[in-house]
PDB file of N, CA and C in Angstrom:
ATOM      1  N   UNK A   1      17.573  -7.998  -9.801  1.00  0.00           N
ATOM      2  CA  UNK A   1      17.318  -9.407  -9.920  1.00  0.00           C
ATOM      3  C   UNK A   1      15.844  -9.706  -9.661  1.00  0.00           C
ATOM      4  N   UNK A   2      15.594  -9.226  -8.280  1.00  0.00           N
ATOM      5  CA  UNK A   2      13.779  -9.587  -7.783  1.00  0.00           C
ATOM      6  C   UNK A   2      12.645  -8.823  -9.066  1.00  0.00           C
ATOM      7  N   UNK A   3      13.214  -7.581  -9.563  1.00  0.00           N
ATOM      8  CA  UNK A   3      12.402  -6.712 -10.596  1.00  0.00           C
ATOM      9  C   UNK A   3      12.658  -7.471 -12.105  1.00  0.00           C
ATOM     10  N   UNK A   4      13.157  -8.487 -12.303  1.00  0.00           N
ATOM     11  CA  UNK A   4      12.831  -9.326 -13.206  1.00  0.00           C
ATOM     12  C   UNK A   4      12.077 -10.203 -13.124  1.00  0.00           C
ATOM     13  N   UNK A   5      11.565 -10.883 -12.200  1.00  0.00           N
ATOM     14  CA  UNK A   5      11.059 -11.568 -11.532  1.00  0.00           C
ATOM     15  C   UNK A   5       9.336 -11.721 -11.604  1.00  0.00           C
ATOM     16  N   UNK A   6       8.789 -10.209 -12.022  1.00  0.00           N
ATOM     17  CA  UNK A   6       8.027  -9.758 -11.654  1.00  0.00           C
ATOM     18  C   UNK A   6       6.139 -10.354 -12.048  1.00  0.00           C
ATOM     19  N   UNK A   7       7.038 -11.125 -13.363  1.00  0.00           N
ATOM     20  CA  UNK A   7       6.042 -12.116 -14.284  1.00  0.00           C
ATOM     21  C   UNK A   7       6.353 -13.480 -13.595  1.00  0.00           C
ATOM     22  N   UNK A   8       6.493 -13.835 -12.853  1.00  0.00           N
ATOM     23  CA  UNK A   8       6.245 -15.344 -12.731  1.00  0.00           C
ATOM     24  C   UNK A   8       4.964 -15.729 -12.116  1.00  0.00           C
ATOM     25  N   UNK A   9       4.855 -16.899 -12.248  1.00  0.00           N
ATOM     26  CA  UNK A   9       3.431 -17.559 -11.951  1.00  0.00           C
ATOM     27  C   UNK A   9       3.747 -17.899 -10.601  1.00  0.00           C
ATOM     28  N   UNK A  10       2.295 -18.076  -9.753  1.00  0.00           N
ATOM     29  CA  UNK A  10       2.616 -18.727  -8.429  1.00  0.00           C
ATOM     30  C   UNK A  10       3.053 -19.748  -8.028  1.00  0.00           C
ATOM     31  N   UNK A  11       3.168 -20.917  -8.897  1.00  0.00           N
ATOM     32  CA  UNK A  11       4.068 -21.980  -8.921  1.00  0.00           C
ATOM     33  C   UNK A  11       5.528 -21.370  -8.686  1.00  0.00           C
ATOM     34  N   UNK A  12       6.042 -20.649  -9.183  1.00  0.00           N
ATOM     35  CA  UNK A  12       7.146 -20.122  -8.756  1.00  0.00           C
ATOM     36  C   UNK A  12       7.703 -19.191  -7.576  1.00  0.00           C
ATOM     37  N   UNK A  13       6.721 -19.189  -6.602  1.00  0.00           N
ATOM     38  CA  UNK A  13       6.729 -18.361  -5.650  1.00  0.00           C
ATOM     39  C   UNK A  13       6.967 -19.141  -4.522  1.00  0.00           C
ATOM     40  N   UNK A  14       7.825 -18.986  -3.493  1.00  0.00           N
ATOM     41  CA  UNK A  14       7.990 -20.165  -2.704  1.00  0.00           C
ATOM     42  C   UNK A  14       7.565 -19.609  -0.854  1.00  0.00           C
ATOM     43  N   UNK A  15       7.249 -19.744   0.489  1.00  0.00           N
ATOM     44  CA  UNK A  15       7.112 -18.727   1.006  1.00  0.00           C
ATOM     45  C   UNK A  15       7.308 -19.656   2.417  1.00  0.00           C
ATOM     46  N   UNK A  16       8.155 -19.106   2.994  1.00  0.00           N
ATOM     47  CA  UNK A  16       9.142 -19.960   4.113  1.00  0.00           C
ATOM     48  C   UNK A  16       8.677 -19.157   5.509  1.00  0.00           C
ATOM     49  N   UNK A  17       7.839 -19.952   6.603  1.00  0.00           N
ATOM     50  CA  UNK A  17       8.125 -19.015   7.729  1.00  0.00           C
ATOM     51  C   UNK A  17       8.965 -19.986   8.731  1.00  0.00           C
ATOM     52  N   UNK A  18      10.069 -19.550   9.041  1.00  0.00           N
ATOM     53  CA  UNK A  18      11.339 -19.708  10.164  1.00  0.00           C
ATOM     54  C   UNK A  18      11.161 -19.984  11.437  1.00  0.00           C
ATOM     55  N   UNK A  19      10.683 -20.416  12.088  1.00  0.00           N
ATOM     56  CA  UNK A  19      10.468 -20.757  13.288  1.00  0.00           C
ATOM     57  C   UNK A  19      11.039 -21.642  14.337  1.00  0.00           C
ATOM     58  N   UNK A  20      11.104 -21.513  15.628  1.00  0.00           N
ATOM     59  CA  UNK A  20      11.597 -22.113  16.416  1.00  0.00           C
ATOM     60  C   UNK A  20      12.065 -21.148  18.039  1.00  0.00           C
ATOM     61  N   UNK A  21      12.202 -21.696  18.881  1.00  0.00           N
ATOM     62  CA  UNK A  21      12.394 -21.077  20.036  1.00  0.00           C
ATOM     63  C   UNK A  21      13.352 -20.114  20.227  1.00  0.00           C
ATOM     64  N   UNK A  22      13.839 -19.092  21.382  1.00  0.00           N
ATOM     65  CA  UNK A  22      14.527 -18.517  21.330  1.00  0.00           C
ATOM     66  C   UNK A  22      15.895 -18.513  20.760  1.00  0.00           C
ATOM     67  N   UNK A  23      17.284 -17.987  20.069  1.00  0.00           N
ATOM     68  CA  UNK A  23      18.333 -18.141  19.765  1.00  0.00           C
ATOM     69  C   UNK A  23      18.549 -19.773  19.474  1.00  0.00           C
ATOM     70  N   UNK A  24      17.892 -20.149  18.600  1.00  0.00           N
ATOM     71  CA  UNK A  24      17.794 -21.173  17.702  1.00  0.00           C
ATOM     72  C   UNK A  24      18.406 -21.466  16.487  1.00  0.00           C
ATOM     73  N   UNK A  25      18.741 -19.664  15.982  1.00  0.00           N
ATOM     74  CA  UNK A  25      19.263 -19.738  14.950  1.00  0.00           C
ATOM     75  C   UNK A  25      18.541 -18.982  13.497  1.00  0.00           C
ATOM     76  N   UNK A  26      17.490 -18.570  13.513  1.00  0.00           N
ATOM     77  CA  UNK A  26      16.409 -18.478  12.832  1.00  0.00           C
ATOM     78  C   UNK A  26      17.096 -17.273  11.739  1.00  0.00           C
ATOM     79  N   UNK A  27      17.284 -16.230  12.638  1.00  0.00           N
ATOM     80  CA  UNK A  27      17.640 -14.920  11.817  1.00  0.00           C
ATOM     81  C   UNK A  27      18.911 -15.662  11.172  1.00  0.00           C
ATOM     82  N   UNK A  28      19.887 -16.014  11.796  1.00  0.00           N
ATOM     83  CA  UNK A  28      21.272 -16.434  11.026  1.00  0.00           C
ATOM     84  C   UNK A  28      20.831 -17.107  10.031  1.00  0.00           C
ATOM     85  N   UNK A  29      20.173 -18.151   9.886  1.00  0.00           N
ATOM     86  CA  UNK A  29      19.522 -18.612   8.921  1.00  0.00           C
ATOM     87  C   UNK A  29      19.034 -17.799   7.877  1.00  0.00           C
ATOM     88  N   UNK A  30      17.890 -16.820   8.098  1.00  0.00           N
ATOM     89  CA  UNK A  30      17.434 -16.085   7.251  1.00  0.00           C
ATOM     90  C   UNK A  30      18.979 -15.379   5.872  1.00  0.00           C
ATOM     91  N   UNK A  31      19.605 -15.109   6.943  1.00  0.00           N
ATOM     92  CA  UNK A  31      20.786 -14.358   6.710  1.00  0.00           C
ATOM     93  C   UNK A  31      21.680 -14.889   5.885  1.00  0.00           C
ATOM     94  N   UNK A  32      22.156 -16.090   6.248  1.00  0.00           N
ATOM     95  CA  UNK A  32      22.631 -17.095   4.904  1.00  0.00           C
ATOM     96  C   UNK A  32      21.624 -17.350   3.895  1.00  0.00           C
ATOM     97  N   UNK A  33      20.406 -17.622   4.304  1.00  0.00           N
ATOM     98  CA  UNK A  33      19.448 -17.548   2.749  1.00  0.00           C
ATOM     99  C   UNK A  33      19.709 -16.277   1.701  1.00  0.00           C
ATOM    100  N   UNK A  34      19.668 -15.167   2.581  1.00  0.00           N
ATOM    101  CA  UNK A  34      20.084 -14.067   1.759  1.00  0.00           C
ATOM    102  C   UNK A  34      21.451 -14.169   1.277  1.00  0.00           C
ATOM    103  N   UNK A  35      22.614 -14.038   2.001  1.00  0.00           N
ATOM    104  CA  UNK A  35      24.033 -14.226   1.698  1.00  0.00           C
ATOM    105  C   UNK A  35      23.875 -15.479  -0.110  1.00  0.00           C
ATOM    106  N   UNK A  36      23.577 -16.434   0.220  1.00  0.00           N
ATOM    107  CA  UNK A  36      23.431 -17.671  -0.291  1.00  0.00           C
ATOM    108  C   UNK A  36      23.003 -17.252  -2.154  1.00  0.00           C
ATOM    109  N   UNK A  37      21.619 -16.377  -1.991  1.00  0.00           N
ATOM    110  CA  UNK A  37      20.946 -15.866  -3.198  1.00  0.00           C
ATOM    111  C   UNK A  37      21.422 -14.632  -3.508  1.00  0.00           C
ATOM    112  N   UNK A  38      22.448 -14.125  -3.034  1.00  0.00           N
ATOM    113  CA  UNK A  38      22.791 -13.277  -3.749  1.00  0.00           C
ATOM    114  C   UNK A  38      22.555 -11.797  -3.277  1.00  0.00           C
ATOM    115  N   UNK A  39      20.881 -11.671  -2.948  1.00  0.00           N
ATOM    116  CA  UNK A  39      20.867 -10.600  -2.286  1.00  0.00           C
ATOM    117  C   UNK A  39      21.291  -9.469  -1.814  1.00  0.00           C
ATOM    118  N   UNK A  40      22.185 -10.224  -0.476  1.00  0.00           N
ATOM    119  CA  UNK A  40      23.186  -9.401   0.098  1.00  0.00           C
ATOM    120  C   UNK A  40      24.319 -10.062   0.016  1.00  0.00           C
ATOM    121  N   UNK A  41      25.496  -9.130  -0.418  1.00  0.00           N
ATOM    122  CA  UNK A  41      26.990  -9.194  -0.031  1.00  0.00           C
ATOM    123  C   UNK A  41      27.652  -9.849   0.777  1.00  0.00           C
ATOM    124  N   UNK A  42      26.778  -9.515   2.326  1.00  0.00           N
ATOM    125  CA  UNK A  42      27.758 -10.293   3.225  1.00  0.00           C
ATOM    126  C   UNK A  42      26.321 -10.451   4.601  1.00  0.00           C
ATOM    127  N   UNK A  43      27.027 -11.593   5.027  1.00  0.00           N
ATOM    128  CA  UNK A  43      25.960 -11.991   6.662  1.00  0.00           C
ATOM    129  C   UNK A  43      26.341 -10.863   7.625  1.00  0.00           C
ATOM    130  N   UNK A  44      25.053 -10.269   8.257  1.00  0.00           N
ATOM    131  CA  UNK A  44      25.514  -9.373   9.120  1.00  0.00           C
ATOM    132  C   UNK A  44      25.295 -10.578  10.407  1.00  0.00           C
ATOM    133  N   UNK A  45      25.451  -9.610  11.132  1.00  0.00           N
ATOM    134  CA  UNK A  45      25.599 -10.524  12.952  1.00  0.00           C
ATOM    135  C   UNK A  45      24.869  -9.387  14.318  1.00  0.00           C
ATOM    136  N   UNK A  46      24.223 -10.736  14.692  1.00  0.00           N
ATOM    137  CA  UNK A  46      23.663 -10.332  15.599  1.00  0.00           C
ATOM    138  C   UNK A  46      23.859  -9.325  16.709  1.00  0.00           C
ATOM    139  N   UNK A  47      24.631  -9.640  17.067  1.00  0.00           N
ATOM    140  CA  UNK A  47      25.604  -8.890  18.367  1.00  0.00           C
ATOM    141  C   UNK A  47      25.961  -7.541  17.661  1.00  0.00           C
ATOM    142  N   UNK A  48      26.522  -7.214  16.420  1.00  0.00           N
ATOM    143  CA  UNK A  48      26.572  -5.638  15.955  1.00  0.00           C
ATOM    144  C   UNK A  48      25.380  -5.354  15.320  1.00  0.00           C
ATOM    145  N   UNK A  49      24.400  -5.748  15.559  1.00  0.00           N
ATOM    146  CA  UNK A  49      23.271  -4.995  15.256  1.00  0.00           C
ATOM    147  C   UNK A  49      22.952  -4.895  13.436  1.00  0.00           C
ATOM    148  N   UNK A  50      23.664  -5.987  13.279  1.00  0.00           N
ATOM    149  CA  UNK A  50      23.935  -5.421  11.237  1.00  0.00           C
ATOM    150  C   UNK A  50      23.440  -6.611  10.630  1.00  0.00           C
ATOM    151  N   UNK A  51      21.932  -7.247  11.338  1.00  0.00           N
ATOM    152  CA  UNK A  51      21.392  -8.273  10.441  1.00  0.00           C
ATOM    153  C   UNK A  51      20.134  -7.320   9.269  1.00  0.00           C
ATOM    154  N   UNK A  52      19.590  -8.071   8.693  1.00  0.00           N
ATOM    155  CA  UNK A  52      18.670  -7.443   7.802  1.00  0.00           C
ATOM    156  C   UNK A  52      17.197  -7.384   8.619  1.00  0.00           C
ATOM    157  N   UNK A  53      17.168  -8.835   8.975  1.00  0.00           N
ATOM    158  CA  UNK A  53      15.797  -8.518   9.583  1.00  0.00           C
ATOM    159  C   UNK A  53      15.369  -7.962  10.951  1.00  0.00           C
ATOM    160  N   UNK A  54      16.623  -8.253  12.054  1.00  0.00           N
ATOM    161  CA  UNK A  54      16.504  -7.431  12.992  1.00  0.00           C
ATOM    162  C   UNK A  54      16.806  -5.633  13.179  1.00  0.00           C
ATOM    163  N   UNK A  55      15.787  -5.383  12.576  1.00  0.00           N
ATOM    164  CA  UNK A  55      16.418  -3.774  12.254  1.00  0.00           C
ATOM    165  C   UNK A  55      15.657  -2.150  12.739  1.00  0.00           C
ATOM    166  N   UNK A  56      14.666  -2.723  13.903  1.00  0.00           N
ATOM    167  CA  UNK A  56      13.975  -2.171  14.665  1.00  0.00           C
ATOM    168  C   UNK A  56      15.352  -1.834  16.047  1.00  0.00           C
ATOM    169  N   UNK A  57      14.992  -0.360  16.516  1.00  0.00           N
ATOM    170  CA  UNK A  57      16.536  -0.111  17.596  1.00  0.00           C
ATOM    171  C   UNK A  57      15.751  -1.643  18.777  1.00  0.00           C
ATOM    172  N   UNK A  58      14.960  -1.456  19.133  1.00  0.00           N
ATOM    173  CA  UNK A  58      14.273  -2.078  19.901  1.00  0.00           C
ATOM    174  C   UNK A  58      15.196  -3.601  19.959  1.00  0.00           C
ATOM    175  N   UNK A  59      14.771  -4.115  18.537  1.00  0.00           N
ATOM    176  CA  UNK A  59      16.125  -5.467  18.256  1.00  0.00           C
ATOM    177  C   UNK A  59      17.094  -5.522  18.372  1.00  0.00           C
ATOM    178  N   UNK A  60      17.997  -4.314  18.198  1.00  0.00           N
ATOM    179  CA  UNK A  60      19.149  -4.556  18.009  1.00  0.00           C
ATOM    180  C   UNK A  60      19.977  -4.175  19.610  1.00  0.00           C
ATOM    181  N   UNK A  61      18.708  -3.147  20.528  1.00  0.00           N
ATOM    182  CA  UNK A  61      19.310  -3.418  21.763  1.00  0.00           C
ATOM    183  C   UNK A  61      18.943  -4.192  22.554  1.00  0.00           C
ATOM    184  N   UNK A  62      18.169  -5.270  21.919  1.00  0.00           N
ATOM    185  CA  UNK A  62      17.789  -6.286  23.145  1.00  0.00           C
ATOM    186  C   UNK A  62      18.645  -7.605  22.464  1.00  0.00           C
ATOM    187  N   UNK A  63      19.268  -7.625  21.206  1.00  0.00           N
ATOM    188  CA  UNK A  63      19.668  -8.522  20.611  1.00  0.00           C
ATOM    189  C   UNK A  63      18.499  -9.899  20.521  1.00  0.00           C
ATOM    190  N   UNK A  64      17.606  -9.375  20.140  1.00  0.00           N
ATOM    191  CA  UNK A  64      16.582 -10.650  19.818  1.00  0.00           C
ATOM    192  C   UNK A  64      15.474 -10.411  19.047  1.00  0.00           C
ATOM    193  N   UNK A  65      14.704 -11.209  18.064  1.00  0.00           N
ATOM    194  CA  UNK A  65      13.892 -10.218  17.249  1.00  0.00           C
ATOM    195  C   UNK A  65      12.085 -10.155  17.943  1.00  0.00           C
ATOM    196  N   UNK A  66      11.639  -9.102  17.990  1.00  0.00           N
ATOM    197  CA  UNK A  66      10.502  -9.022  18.412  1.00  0.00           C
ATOM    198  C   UNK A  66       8.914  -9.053  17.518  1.00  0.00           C
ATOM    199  N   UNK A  67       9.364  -8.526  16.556  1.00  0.00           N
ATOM    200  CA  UNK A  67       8.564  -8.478  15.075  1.00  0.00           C
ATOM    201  C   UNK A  67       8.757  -9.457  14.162  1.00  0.00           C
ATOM    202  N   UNK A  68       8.250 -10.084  13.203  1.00  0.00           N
ATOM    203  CA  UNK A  68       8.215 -10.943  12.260  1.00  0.00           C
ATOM    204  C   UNK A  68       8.721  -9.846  11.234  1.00  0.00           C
ATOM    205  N   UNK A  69       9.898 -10.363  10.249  1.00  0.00           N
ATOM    206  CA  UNK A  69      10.641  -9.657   9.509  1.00  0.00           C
ATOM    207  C   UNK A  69      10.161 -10.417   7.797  1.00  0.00           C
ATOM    208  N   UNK A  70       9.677  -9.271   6.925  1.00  0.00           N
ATOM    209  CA  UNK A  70       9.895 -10.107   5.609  1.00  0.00           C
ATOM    210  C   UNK A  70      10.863  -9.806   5.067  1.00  0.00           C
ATOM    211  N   UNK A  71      11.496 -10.833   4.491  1.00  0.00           N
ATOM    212  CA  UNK A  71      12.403 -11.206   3.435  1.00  0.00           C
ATOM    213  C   UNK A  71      12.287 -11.339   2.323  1.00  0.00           C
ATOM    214  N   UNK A  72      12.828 -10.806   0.934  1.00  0.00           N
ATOM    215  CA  UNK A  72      12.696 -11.380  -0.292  1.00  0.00           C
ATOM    216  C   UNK A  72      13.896 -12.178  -0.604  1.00  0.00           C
ATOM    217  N   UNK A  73      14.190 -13.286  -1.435  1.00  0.00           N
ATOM    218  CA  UNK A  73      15.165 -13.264  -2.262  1.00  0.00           C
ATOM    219  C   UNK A  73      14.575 -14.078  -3.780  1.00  0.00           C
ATOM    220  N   UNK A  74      15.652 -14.511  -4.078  1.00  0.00           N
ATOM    221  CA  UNK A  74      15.643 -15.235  -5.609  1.00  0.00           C
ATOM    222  C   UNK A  74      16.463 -16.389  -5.903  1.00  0.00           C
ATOM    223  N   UNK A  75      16.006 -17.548  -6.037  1.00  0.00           N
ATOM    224  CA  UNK A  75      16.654 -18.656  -6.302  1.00  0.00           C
ATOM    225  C   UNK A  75      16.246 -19.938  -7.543  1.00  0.00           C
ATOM    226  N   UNK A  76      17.047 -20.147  -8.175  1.00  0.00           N
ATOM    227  CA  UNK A  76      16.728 -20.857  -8.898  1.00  0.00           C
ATOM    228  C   UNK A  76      15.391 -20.482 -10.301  1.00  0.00           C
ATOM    229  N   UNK A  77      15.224 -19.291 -10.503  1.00  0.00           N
ATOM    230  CA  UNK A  77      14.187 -18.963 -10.991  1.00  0.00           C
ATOM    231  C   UNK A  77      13.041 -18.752 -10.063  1.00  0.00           C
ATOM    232  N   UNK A  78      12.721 -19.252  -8.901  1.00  0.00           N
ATOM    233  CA  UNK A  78      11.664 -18.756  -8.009  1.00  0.00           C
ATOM    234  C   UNK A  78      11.874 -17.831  -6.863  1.00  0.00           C
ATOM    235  N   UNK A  79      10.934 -17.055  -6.611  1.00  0.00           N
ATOM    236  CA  UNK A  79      10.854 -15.847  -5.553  1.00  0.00           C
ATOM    237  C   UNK A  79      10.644 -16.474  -4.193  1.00  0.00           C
ATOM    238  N   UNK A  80      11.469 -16.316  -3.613  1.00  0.00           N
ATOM    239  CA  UNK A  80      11.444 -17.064  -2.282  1.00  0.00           C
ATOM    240  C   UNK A  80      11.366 -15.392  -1.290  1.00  0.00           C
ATOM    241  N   UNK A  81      10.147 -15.393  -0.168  1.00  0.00           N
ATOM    242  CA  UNK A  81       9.553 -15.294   0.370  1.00  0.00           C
ATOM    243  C   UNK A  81       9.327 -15.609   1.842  1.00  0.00           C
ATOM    244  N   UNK A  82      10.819 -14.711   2.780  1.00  0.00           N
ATOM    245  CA  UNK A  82      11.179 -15.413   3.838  1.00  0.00           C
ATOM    246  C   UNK A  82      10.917 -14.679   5.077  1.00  0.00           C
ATOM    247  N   UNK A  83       9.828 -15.600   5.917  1.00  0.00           N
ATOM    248  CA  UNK A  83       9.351 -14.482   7.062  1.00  0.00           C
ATOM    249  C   UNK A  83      10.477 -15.369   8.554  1.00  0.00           C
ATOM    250  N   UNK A  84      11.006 -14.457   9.124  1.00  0.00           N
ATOM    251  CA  UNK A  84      12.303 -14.394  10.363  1.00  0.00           C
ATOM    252  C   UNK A  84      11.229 -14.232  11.511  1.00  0.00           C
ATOM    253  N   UNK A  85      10.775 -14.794  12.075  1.00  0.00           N
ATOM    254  CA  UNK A  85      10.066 -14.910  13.394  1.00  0.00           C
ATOM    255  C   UNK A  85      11.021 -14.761  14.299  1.00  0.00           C
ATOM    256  N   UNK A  86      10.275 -13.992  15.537  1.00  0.00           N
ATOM    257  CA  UNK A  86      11.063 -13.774  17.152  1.00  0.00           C
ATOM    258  C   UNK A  86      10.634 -16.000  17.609  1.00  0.00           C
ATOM    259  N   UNK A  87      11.367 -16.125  18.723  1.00  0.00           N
ATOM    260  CA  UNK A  87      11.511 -16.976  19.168  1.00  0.00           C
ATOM    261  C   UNK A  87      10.790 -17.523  20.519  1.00  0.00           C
ATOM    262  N   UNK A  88      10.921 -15.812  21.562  1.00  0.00           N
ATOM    263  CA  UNK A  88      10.517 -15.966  22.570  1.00  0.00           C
ATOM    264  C   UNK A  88       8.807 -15.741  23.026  1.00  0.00           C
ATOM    265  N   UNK A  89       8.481 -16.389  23.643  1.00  0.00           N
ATOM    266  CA  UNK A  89       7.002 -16.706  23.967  1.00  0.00           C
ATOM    267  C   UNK A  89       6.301 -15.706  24.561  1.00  0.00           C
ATOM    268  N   UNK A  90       6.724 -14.456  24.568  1.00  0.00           N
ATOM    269  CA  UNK A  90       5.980 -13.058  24.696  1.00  0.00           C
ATOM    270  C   UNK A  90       5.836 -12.721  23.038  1.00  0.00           C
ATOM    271  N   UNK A  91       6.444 -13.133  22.153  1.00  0.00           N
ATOM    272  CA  UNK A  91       5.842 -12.907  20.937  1.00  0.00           C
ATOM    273  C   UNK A  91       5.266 -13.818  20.162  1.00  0.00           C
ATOM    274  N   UNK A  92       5.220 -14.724  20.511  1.00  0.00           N
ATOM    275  CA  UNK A  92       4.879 -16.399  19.964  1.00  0.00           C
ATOM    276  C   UNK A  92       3.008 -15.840  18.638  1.00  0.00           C
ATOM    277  N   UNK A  93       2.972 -14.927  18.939  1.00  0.00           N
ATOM    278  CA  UNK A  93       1.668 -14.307  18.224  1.00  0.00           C
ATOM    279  C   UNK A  93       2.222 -14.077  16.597  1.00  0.00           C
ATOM    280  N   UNK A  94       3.757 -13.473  16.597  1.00  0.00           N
ATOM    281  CA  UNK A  94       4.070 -13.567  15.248  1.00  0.00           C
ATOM    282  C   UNK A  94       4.471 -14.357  14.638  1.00  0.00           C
ATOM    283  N   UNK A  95       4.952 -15.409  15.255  1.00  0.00           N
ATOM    284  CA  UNK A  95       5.369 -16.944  14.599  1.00  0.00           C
ATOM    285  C   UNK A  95       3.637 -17.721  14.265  1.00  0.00           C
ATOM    286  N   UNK A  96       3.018 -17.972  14.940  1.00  0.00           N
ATOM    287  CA  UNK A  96       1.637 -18.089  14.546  1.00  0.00           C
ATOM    288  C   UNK A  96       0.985 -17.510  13.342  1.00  0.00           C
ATOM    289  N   UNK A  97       0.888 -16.288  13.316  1.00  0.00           N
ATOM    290  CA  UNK A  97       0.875 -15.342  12.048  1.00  0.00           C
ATOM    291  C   UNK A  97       1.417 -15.655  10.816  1.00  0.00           C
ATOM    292  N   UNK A  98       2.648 -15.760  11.178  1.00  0.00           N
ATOM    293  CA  UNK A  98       3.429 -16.341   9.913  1.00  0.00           C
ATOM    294  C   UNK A  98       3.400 -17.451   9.729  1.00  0.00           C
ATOM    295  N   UNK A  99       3.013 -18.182  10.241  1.00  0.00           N
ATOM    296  CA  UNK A  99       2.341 -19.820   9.526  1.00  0.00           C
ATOM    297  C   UNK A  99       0.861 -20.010   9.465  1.00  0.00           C
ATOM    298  N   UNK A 100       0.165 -18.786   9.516  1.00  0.00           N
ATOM    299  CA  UNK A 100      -0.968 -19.108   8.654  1.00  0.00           C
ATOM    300  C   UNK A 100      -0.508 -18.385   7.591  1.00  0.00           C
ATOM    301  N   UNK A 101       0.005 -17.216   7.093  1.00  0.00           N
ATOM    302  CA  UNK A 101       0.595 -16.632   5.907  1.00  0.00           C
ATOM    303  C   UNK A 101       1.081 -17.394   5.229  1.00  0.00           C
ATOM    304  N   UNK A 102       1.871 -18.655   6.141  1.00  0.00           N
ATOM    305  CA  UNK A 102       3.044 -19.400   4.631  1.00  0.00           C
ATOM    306  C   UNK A 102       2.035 -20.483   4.667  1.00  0.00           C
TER     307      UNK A 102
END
């Protein structure tokens, strides 16, 4: 789907960074964006370790994300472009990051 994609103009490029404080919701979010476009099959979950963007062991045994995660998907004809920010304020450097990126 995304490798068709590959000619569009930047008008069609859309680029989302996720943000908000700890267990806010952010990754689940990400996760239905994906679920939603097709992407992926099914929402993984936090607690078993089977989301997309938390996928460092580091994340999945602290259950929280520490790294800024990119995302692709595809909607509507445009490439959407989804960065999953950590929440908590020992990483607050990658949520920053990712809103000068988007």
């Amino acid at each position: 789907m995304l490798e068709a994609m590959a000619g569009l103009s930047s008008g069609d490029i859309r680029n989302f960074a996720i943000v908000g404080h700890a267990s806010s919701g952010k990754t689940t979010l990400s996760e239905a964006m994906l679920a939603c476009s097709g992407t992926i099959n099914r929402m993984g979950r936090i607690a078993e370790g089977t989301t997309v963007s938390d996928y460092h062991v580091s994340e999945k045994q602290r259950q929280i994300s520490t790294q800024t995660s990119l995302l692709r998907a595809a909607w509507l004809g445009n490439k959407l472009n989804i960065m999953d920010t950590p929440g908590y304020l020992d990483f607050m450097s990658e949520a920053l990051a990712a809103l000068h990126v988007a």
